[in-house]
C-alpha atoms as a PDB file:
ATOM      1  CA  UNK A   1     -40.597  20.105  57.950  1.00  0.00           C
ATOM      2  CA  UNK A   2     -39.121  17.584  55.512  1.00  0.00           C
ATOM      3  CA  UNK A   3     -36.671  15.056  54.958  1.00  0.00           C
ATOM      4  CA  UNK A   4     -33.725  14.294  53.015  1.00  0.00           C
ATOM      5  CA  UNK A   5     -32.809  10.507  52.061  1.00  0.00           C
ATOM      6  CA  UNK A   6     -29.373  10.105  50.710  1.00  0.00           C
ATOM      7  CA  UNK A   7     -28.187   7.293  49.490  1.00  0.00           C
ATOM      8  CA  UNK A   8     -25.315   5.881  46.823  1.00  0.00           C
ATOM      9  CA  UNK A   9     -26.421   5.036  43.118  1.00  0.00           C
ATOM     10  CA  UNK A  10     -30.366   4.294  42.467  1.00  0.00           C
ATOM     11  CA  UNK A  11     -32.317   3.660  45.100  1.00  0.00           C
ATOM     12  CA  UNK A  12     -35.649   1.847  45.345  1.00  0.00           C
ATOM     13  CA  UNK A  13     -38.293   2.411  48.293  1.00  0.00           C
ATOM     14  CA  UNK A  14     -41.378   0.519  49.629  1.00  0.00           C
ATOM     15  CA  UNK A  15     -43.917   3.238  50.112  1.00  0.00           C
ATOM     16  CA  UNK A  16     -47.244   2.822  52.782  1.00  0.00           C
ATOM     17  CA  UNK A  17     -49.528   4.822  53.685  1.00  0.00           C
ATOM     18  CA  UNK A  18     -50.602   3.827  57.021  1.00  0.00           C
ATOM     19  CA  UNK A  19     -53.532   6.230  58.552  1.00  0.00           C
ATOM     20  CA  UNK A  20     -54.829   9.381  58.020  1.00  0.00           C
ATOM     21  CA  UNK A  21     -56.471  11.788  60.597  1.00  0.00           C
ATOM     22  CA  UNK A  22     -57.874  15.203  59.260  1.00  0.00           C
ATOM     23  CA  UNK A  23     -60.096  16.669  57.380  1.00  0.00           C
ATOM     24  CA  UNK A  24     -57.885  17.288  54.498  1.00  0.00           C
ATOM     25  CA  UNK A  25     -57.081  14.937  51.873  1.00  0.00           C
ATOM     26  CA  UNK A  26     -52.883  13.859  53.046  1.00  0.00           C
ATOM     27  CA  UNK A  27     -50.465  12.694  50.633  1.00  0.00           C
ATOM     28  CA  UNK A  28     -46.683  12.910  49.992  1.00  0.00           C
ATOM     29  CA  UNK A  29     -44.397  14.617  48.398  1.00  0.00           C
ATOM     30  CA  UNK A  30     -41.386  13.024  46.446  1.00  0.00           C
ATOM     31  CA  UNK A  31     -38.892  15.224  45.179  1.00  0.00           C
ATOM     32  CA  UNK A  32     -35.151  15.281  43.278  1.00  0.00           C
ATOM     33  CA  UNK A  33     -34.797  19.079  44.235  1.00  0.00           C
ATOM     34  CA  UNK A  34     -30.771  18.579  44.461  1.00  0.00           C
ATOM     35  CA  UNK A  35     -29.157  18.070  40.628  1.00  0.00           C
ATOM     36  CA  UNK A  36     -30.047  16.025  38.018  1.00  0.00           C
ATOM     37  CA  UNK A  37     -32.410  12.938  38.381  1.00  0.00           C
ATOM     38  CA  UNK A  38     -35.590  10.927  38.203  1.00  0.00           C
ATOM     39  CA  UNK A  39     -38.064   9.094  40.300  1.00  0.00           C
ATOM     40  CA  UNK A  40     -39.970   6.423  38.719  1.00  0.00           C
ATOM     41  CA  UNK A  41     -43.053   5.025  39.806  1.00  0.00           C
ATOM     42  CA  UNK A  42     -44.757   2.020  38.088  1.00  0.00           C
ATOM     43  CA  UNK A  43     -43.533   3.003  35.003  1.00  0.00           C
ATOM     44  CA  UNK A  44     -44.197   7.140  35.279  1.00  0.00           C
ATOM     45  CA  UNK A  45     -40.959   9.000  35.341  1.00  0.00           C
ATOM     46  CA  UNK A  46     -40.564  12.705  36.686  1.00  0.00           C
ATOM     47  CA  UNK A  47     -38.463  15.282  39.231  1.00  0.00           C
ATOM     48  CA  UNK A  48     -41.227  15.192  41.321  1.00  0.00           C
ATOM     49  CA  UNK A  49     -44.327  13.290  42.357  1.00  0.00           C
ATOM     50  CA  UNK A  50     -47.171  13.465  44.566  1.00  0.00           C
ATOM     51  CA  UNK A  51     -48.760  10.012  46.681  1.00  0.00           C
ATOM     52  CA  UNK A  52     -52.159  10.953  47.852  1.00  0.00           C
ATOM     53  CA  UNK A  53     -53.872   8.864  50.835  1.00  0.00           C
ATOM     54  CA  UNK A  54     -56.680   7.945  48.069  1.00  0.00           C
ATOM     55  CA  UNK A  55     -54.574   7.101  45.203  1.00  0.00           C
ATOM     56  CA  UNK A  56     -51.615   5.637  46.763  1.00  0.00           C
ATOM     57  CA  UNK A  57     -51.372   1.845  45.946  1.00  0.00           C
ATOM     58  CA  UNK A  58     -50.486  -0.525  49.070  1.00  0.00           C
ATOM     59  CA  UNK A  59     -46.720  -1.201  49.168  1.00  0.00           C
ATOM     60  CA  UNK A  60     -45.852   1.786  46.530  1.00  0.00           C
ATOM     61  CA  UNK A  61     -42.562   1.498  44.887  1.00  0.00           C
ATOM     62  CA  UNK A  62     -40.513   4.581  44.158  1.00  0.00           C
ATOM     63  CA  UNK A  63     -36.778   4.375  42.266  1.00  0.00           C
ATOM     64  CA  UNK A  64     -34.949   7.105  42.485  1.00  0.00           C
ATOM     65  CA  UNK A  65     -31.773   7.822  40.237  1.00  0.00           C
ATOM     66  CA  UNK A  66     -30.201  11.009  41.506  1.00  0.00           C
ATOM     67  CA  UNK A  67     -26.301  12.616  40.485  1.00  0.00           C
ATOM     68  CA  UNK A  68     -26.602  14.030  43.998  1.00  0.00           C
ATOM     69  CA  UNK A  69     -27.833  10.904  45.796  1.00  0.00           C
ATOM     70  CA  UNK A  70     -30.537  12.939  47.462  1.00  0.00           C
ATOM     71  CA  UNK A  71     -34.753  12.546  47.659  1.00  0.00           C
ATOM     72  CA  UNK A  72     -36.504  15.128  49.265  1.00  0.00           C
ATOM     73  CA  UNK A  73     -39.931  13.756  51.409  1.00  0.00           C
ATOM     74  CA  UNK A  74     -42.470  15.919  51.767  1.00  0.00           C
ATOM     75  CA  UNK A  75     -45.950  15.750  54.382  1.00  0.00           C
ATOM     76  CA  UNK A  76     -48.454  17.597  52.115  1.00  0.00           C
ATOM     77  CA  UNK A  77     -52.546  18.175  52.246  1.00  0.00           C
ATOM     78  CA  UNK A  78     -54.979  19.545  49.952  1.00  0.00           C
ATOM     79  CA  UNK A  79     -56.954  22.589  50.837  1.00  0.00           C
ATOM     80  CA  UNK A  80     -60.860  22.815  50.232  1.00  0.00           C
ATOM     81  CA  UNK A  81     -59.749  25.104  47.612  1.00  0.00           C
ATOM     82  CA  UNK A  82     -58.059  22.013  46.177  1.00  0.00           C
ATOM     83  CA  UNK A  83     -54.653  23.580  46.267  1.00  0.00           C
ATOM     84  CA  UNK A  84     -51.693  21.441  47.798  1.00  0.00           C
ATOM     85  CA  UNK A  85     -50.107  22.715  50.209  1.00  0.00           C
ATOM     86  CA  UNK A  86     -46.999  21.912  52.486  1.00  0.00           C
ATOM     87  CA  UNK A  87     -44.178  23.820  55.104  1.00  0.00           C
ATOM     88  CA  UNK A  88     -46.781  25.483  56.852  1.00  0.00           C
ATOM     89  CA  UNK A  89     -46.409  27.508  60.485  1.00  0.00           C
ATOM     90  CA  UNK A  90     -47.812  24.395  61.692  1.00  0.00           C
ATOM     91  CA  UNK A  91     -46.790  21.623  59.723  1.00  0.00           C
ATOM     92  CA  UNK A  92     -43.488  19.129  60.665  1.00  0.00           C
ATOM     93  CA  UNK A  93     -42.769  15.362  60.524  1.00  0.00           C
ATOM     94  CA  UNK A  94     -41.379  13.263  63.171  1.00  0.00           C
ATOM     95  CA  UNK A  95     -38.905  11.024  61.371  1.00  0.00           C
ATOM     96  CA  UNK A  96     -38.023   7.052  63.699  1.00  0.00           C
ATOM     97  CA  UNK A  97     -35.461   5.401  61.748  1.00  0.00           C
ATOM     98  CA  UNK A  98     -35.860   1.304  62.703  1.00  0.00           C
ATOM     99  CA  UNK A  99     -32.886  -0.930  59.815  1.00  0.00           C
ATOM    100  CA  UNK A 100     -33.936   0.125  56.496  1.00  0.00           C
ATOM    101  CA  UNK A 101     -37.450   1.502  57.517  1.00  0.00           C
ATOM    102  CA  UNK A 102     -38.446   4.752  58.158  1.00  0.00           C
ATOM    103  CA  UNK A 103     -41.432   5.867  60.265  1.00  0.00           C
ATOM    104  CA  UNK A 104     -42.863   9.507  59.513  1.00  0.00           C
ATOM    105  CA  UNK A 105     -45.464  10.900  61.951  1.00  0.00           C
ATOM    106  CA  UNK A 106     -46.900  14.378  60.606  1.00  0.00           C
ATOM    107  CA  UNK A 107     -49.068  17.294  61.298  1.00  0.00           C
ATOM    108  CA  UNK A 108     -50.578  20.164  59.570  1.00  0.00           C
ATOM    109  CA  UNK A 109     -52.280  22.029  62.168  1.00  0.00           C
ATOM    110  CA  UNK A 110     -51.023  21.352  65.811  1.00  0.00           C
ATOM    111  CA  UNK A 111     -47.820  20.754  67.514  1.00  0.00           C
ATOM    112  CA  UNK A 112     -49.310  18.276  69.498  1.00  0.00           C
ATOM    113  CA  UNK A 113     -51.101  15.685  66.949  1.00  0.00           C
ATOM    114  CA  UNK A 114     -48.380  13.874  65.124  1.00  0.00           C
ATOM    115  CA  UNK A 115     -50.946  11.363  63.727  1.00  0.00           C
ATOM    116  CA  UNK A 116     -52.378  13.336  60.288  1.00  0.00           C
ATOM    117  CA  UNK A 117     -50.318  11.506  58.444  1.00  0.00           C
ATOM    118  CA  UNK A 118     -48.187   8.053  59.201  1.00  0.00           C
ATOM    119  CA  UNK A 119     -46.420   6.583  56.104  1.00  0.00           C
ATOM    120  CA  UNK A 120     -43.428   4.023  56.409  1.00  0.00           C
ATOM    121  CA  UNK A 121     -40.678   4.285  53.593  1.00  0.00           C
ATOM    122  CA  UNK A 122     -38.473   1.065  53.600  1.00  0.00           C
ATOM    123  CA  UNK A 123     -34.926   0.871  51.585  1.00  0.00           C
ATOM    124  CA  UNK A 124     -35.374  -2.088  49.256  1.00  0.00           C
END
């Protein structure tokens, strides 16, 4: 349903969003849920932030200082009702871990379409 990246000190990821395939708008969710820290992208700071398959620039970068050394990784979609939403009944993540790159294949509706969402997440 989600992942966990831990990791010593800061941290800095490479962020793409690679397809989409549904009729919701797909993003994801960045989160330090676990202690104290921040994620800063392009200058924003926050606990928590949301890349969007429309917004999200090619090759997003995402540091992460965390007392915990934890980021929680969201798949997330937005209802007609505009309403994010994530951790459905039917949504989950397949998580391939290739070096320092990550490849996340999600769904929101079936157990058998992993393809709503691809993103890669790269350790810098």
């Amino acid at each position: 349903m989600w992942d966990v990246i831990e990791f010593q000190d800061d941290i800095t990821l490479k962020v793409n969003i690679i397809s989409t395939n549904s009729k919701y708008k797909q993003g994801i969710r960045f989160a330090v849920d676990f202690g104290n820290g921040v994620i800063d992208i392009n200058g924003f700071t926050g606990k928590e932030f949301y890349l969007m398959e429309d917004t999200c620039p090619k090759d997003a970068i995402v540091k992460v200082s965390s007392e915990k050394g934890k980021l929680s990784v969201y798949n997330v979609y937005e209802r007609a009702d505009g309403n994010l939403r994530s951790l459905g009944d039917y949504s989950g993540m397949l998580v391939k871990q290739n070096g320092k790159c990550r490849e996340y294949r999600c769904t929101t509706s079936s157990i058998d379409d992993f393809n709503t969402l691809v993103f890669s997440i790269e350790t810098m």
